[in-house]
C-alpha atoms as a PDB file:
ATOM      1  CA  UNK A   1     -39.954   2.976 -15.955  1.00  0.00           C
ATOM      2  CA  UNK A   2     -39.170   1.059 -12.503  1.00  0.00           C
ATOM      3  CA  UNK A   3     -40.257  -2.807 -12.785  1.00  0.00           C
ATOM      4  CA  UNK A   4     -42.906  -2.839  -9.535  1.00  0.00           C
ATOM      5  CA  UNK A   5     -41.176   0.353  -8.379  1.00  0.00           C
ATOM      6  CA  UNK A   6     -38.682  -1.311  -6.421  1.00  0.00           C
ATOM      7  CA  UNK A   7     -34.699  -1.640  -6.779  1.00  0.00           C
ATOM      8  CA  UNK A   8     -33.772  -4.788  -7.788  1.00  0.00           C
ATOM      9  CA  UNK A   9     -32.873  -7.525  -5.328  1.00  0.00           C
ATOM     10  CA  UNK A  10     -29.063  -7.597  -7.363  1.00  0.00           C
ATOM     11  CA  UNK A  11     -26.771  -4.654  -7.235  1.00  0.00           C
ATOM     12  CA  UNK A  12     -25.618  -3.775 -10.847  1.00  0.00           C
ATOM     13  CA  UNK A  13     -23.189  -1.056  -9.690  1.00  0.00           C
ATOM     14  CA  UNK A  14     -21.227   0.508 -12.773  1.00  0.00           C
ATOM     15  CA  UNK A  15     -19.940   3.708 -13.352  1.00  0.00           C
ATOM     16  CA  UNK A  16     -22.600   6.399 -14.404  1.00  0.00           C
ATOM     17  CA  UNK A  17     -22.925   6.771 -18.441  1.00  0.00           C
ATOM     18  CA  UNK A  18     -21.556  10.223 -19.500  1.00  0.00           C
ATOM     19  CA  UNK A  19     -21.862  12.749 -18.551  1.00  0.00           C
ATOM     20  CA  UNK A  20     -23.441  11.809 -15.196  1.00  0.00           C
ATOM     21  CA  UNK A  21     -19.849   9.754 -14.653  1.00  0.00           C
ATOM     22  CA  UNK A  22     -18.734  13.255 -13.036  1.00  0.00           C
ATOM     23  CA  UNK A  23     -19.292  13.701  -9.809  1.00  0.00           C
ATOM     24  CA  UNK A  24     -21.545  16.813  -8.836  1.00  0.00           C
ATOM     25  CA  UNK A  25     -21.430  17.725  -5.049  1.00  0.00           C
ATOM     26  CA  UNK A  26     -24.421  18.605  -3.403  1.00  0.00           C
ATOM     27  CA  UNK A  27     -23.745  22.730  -2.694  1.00  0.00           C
ATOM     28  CA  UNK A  28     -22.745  23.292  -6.900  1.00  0.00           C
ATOM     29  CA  UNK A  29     -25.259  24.923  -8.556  1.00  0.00           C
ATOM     30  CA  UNK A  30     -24.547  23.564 -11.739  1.00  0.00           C
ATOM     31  CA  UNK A  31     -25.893  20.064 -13.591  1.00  0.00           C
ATOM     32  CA  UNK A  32     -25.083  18.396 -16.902  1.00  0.00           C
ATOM     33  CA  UNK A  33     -27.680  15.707 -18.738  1.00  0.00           C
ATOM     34  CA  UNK A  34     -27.598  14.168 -22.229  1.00  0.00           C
ATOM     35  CA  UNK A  35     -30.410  15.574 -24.246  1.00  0.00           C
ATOM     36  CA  UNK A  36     -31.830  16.411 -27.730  1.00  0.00           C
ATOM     37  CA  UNK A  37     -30.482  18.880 -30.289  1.00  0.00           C
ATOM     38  CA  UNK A  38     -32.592  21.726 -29.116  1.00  0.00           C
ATOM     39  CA  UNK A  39     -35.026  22.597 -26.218  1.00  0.00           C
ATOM     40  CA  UNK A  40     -38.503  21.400 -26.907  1.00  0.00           C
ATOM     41  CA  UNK A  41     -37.151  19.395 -30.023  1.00  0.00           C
ATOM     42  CA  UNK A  42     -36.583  15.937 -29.757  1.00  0.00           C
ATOM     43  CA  UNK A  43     -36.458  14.821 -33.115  1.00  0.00           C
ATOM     44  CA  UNK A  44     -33.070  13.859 -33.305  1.00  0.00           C
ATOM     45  CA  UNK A  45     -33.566  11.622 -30.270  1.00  0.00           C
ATOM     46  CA  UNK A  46     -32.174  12.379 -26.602  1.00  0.00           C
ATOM     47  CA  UNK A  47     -28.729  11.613 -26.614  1.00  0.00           C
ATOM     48  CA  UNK A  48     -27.128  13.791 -29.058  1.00  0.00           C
ATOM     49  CA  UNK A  49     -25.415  16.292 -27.135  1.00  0.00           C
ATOM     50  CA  UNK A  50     -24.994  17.564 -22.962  1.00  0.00           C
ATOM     51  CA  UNK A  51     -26.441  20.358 -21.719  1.00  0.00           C
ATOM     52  CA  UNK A  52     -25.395  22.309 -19.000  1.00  0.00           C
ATOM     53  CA  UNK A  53     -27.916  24.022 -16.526  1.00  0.00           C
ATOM     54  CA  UNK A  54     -26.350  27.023 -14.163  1.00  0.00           C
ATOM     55  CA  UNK A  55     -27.322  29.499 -11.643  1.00  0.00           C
ATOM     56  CA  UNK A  56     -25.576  33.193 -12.124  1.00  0.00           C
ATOM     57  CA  UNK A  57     -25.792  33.656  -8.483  1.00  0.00           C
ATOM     58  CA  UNK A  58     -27.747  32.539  -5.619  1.00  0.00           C
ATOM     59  CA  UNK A  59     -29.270  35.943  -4.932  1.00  0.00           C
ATOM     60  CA  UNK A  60     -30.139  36.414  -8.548  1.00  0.00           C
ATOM     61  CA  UNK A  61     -31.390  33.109  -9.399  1.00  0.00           C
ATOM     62  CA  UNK A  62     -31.470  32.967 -12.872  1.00  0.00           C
ATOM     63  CA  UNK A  63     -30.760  29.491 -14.169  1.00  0.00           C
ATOM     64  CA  UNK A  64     -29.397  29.099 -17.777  1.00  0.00           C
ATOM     65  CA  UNK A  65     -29.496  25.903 -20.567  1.00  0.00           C
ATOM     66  CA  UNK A  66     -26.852  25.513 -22.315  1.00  0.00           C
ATOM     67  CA  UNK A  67     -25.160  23.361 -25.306  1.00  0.00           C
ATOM     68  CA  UNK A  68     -22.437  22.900 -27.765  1.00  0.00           C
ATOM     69  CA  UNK A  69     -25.138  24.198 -30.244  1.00  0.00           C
ATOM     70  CA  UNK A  70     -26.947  26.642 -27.976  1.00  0.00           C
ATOM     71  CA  UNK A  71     -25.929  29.464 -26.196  1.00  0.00           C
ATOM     72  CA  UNK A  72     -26.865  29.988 -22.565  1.00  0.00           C
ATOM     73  CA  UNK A  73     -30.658  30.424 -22.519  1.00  0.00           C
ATOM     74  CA  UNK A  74     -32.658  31.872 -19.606  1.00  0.00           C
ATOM     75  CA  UNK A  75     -35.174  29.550 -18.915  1.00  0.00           C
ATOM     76  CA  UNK A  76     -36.282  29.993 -14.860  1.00  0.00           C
ATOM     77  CA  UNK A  77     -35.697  32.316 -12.066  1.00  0.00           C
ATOM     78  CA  UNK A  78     -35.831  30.874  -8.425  1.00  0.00           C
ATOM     79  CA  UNK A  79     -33.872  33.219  -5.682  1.00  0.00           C
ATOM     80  CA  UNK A  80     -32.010  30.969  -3.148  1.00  0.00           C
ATOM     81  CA  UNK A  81     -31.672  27.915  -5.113  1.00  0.00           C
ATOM     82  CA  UNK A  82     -28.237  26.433  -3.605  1.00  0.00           C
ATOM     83  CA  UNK A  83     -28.790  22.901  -5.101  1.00  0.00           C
ATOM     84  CA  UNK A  84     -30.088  21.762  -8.351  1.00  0.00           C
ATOM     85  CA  UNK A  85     -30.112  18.690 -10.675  1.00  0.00           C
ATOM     86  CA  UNK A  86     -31.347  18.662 -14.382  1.00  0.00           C
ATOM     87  CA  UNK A  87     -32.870  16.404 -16.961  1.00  0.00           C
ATOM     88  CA  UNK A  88     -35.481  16.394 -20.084  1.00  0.00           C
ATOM     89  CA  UNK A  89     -38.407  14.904 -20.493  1.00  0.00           C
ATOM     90  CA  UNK A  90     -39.284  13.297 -24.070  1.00  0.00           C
ATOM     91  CA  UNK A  91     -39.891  16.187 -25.660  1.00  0.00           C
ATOM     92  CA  UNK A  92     -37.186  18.331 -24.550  1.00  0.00           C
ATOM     93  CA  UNK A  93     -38.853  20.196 -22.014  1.00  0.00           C
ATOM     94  CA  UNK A  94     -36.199  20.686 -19.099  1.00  0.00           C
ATOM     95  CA  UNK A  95     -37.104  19.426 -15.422  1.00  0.00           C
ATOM     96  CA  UNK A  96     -35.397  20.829 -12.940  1.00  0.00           C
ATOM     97  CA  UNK A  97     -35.720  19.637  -9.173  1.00  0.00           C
ATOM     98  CA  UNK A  98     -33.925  22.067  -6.845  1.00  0.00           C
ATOM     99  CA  UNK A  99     -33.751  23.322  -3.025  1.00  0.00           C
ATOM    100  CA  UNK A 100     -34.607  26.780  -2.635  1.00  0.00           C
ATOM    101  CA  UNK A 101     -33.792  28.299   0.679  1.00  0.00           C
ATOM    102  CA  UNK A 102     -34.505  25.103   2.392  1.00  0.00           C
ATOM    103  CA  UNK A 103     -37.457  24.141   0.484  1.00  0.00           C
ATOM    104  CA  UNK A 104     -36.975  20.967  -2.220  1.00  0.00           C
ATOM    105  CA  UNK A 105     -38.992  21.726  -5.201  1.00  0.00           C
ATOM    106  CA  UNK A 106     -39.394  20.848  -8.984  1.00  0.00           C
ATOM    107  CA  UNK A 107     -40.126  22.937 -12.234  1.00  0.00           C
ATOM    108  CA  UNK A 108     -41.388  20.050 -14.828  1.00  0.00           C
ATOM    109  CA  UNK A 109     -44.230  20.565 -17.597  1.00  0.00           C
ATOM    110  CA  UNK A 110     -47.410  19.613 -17.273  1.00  0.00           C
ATOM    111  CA  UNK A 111     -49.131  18.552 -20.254  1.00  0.00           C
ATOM    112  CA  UNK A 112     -52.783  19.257 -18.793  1.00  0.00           C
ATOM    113  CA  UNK A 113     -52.147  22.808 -18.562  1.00  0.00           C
ATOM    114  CA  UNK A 114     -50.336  23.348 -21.064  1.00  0.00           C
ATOM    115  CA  UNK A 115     -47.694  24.583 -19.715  1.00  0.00           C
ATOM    116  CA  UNK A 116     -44.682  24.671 -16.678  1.00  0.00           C
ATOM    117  CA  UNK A 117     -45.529  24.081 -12.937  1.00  0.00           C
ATOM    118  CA  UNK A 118     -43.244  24.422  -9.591  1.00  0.00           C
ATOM    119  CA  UNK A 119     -44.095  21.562  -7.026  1.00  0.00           C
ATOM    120  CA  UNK A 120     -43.293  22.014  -3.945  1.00  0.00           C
ATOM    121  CA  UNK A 121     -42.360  18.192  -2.147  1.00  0.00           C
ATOM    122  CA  UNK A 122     -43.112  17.472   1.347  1.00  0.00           C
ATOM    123  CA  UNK A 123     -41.347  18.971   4.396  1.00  0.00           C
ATOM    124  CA  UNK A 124     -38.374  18.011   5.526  1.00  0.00           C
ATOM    125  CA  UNK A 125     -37.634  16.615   1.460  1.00  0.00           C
ATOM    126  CA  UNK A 126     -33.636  17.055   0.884  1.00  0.00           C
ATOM    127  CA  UNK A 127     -31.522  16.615  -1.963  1.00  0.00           C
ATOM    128  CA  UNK A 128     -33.695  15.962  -4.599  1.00  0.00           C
ATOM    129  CA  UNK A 129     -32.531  14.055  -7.854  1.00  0.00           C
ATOM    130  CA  UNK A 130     -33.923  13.506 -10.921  1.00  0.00           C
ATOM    131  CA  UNK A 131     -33.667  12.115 -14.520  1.00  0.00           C
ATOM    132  CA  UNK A 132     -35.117  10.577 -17.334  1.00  0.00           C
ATOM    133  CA  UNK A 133     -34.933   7.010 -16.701  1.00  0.00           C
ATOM    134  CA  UNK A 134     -33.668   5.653 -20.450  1.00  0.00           C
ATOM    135  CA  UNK A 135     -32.854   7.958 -23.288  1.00  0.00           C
ATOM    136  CA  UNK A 136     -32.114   5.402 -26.038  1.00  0.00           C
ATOM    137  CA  UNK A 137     -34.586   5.957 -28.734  1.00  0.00           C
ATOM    138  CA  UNK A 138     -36.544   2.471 -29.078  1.00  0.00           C
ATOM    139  CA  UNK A 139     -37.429   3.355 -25.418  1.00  0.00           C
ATOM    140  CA  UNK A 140     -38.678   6.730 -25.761  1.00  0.00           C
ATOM    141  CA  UNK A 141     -40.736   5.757 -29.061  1.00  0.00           C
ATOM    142  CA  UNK A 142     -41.837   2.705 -27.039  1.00  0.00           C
ATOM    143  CA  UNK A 143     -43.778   4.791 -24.386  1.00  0.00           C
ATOM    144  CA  UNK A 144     -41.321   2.824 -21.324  1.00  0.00           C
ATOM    145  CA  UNK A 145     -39.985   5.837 -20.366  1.00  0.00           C
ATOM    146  CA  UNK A 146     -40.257   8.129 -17.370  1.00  0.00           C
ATOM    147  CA  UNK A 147     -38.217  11.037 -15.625  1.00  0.00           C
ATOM    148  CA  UNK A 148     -37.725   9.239 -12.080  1.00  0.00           C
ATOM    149  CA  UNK A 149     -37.177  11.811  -9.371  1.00  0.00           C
ATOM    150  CA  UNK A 150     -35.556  10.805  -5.843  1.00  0.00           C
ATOM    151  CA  UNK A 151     -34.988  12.241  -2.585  1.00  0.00           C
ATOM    152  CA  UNK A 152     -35.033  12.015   1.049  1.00  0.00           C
ATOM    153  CA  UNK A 153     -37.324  12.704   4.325  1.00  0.00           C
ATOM    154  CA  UNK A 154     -35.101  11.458   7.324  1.00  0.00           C
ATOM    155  CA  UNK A 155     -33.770   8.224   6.628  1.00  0.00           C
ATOM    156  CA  UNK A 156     -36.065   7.238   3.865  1.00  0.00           C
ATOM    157  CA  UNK A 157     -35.147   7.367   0.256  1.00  0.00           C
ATOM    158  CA  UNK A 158     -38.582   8.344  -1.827  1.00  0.00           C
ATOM    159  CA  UNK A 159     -39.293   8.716  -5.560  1.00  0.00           C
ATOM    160  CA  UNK A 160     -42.057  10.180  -7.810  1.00  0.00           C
ATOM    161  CA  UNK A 161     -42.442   9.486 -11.534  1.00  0.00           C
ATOM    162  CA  UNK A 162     -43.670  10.968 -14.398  1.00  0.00           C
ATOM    163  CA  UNK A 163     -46.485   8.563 -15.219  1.00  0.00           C
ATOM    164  CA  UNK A 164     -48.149   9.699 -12.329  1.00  0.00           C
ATOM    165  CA  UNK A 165     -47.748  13.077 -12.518  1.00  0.00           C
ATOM    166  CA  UNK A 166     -45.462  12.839  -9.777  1.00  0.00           C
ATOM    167  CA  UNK A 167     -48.525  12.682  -7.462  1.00  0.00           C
ATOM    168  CA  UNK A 168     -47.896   9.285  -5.816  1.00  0.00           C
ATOM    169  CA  UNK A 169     -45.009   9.004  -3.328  1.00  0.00           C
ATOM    170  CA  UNK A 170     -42.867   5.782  -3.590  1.00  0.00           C
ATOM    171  CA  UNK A 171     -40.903   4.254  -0.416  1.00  0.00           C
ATOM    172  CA  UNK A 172     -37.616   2.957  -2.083  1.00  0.00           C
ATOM    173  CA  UNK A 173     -35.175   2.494   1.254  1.00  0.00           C
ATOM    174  CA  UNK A 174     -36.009   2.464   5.156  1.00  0.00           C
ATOM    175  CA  UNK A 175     -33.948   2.680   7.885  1.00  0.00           C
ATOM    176  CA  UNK A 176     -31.252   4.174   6.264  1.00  0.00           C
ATOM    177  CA  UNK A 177     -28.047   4.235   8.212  1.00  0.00           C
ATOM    178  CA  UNK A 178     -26.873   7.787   9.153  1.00  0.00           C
ATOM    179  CA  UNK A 179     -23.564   8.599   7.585  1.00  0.00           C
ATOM    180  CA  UNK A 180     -21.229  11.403   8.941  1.00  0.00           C
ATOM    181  CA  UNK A 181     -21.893  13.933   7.067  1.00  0.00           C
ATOM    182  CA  UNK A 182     -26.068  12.994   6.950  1.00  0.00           C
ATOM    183  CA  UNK A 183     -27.490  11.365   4.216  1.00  0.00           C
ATOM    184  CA  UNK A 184     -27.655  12.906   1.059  1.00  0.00           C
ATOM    185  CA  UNK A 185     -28.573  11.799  -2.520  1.00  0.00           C
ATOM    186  CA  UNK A 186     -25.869  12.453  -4.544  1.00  0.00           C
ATOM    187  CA  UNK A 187     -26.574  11.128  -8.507  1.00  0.00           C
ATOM    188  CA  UNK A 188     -29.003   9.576 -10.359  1.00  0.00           C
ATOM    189  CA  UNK A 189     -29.188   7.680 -13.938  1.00  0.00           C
ATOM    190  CA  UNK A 190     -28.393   5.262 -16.551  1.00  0.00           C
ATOM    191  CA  UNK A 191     -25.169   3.348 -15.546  1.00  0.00           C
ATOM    192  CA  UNK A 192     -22.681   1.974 -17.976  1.00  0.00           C
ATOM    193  CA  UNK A 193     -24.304  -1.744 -17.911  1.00  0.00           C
ATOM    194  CA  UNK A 194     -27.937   0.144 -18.734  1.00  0.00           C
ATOM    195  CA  UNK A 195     -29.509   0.143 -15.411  1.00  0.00           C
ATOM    196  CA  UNK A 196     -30.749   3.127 -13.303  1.00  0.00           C
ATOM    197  CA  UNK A 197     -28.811   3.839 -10.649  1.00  0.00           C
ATOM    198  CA  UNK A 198     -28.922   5.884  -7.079  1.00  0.00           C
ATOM    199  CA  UNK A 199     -25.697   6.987  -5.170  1.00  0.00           C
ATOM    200  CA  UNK A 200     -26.081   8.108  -2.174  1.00  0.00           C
ATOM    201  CA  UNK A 201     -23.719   9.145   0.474  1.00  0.00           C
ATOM    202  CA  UNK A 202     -21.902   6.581   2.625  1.00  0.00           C
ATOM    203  CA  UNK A 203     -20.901   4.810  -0.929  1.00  0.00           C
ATOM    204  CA  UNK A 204     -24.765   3.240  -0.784  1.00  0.00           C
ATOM    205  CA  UNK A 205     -26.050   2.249  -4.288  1.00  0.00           C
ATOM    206  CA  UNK A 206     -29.174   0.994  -5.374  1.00  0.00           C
ATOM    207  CA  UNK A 207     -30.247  -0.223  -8.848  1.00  0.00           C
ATOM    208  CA  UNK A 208     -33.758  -0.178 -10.731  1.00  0.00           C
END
């Protein structure tokens, strides 16, 4: 959870916690989060081990979970994904937000269903980012928790959250200067002074 969903007025910058403290480049098809000890089982908390999402091939589509204790599982098939970022929500379910031929999207489970979605963000989204906000246990069992998803429309840095069922659109940053390359979000997460943290392109940070 994001006090007033805003970044704080003080930049905590820190190096990402592992295993988010490697960089992923926006084009890989691959993503590693900190999770549980198996999917849909959270009982030995969220930070026992990484898992390792990956595409077999762009035309194919298949994306895989994997884990030091798990072997890679086929768990979603989206042709043309060419970026994608991972996490878990607090009962292991993997959320995946991705582009798929041009399109931003999300795969995330829905509790009112029961069952998984696909979301498809507004035009125009790019580089979407996600994660689950704080995996230490007293914050999961304390209900503060939230996968926080981030991207961009121009030069405007939005979010959704899980609380709302991602329905509610957040503006985070305006105005955004354009960098050389266009601005991208590159990572998202838990920082090694345990604050949330965005890096985007053009070295800009923000912190929840």
């Amino acid at each position: 959870m994001m006090p007033g969903n805003v970044f704080s007025t003080t930049v905590e910058y820190a190096p990402f916690l592992p295993p988010r403290n490697v960089p992923n480049p926006i084009g890989v098809v691959t993503d590693v989060e900190e999770g549980g000890v198996g999917l849909e089982d959270p009982s030995q908390g969220m930070q026992v081990q990484t898992w390792t999402a990956t595409i077999d091939n762009i035309t194919n589509g298949n994306i895989y979970l994997s884990a030091p204790n798990t072997s890679p599982t086929l768990v979603l098939t989206v042709p043309g994904v060419t970026q994608l970022s991972l996490t878990f929500d607090q009962n292991m379910h993997p959320f995946f937000a991705y582009t798929q031929n041009g399109v931003a999207r999300f795969y995330w489970y829905d509790p009112t269903i029961p069952g998984f979605t696909i979301t498809t963000l507004e035009a125009g989204a790019i580089t979407p980012r996600c994660s689950l906000d704080d995996k230490r246990a007293f914050a999961i069992n304390g209900g503060g928790t939230d996968i926080l998803l981030f991207y961009l429309v121009g030069n405007t840095l939005l979010m959704r959250m899980q609380r709302d069922r991602y329905g509610i659109i957040y503006t985070m940053a305006t105005n955004l200067q354009t960098r050389f390359l266009g601005n991208q979000v590159l990572q998202v997460g838990m920082n090694a002074v345990n604050r949330f943290q965005v890096e985007m392109t053009g070295a800009f940070y923000a912190v929840g």
